[in-house]
Protein backbone atom coordinates (compact mmCIF):
# COMPACT_ATOMS: atom_id res chain seq x y z
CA UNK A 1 -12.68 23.87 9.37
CA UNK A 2 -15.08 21.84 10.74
CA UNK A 3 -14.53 18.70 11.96
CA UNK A 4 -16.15 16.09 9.87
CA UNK A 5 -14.08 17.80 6.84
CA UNK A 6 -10.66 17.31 8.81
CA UNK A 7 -12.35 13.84 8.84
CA UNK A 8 -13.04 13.02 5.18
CA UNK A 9 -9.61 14.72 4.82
CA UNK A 10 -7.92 12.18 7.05
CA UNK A 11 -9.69 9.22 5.23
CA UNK A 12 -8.85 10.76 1.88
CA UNK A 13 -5.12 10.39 3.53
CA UNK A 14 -5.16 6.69 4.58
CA UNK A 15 -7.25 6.03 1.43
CA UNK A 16 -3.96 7.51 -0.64
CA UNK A 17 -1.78 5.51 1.88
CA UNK A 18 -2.90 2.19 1.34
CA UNK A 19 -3.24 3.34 -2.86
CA UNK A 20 0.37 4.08 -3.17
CA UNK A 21 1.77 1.26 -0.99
CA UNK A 22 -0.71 -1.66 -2.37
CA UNK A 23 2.16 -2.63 -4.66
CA UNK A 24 4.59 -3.41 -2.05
CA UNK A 25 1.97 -5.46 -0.25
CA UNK A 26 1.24 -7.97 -3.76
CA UNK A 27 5.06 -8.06 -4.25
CA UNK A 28 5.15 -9.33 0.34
CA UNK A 29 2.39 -11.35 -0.61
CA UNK A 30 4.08 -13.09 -3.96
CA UNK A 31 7.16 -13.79 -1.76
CA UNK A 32 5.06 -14.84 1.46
CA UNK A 33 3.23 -17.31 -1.07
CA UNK A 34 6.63 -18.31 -2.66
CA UNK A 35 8.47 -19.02 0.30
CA UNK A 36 5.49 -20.96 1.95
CA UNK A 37 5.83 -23.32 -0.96
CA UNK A 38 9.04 -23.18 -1.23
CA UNK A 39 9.29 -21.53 -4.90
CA UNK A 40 11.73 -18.80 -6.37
CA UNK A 41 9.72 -15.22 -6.65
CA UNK A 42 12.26 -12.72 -8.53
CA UNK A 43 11.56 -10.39 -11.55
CA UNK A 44 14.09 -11.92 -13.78
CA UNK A 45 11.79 -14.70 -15.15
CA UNK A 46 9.48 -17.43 -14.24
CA UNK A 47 10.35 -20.34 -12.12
CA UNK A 48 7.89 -23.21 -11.66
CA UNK A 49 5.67 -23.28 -8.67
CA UNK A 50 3.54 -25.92 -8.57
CA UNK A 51 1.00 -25.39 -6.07
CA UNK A 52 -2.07 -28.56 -5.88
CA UNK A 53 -1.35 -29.09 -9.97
CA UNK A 54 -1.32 -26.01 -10.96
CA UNK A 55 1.52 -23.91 -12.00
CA UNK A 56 1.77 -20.40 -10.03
CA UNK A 57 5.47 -19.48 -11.14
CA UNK A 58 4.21 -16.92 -14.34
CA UNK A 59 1.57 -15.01 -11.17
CA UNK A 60 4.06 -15.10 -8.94
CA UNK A 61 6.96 -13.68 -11.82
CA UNK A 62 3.82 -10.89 -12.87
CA UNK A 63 3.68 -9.85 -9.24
CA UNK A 64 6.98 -9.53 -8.59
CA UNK A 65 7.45 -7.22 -11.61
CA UNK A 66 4.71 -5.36 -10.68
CA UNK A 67 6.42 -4.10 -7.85
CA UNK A 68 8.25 -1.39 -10.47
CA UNK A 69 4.92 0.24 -10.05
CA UNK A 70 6.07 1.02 -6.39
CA UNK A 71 8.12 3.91 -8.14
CA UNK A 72 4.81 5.36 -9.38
CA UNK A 73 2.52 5.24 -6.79
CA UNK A 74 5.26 5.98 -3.78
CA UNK A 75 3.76 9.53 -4.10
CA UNK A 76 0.39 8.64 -3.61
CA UNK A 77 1.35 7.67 0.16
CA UNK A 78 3.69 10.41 0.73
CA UNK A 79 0.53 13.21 -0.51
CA UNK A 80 -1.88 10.69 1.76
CA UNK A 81 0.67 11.11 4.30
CA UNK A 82 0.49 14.83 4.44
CA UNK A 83 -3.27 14.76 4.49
CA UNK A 84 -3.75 12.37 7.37
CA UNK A 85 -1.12 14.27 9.42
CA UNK A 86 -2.62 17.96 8.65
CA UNK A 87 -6.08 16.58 8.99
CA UNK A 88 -4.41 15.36 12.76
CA UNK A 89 -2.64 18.84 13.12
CA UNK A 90 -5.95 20.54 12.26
CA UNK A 91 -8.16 18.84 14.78
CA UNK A 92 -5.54 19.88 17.79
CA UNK A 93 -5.82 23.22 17.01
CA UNK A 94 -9.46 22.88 16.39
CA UNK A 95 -9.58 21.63 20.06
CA UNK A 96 -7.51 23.57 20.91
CA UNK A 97 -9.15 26.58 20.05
CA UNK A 98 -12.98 25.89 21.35
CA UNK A 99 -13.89 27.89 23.96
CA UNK A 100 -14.22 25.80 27.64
């Protein structure tokens, strides 16, 4: 293989990566938000969140929930996180392999 393939392959790993674990990072980002204004984030309803007159609870609730999608994209990371590490494995023996 050559090596900008093991390349795109190795993108085409962190690009799965960061596709399967985006919904953990909105439901740390609902609670980071929640907690820095001192609001309830929990997928069993809405709390009000009043954040410079306007009510965030219902995002925050939607966000939270959300994170059920974690169960469907989980394998998204785990095939990205094959790629990236065979696309790693691949250029050492690639390396390895060239003649000094």
């Amino acid at each position: 293989m050559a090596k900008w393939s093991l390349l795109a392959l190795f993108a085409l790993g962190i690009g799965l990566i960061w596709l399967g674990l985006e919904p953990l990072l909105d439901l740390r980002r609902a609670q980071a938000l929640g907690v820095a204004h001192g609001c309830i984030v929990n997928a069993a309803g809405t709390a009000p969140c009043i954040v410079d007159g306007v009510d965030i609870g219902p995002d925050l609730a939607a966000r939270s929930v959300g994170s059920i999608a974690i169960l469907l994209t989980v394998w998204w990371a785990a095939l990205g996180a094959a790629l990236a590490i065979g696309a790693v494995l691949g250029g050492v023996v690639l390396a390895l392999r060239r003649p000094r």
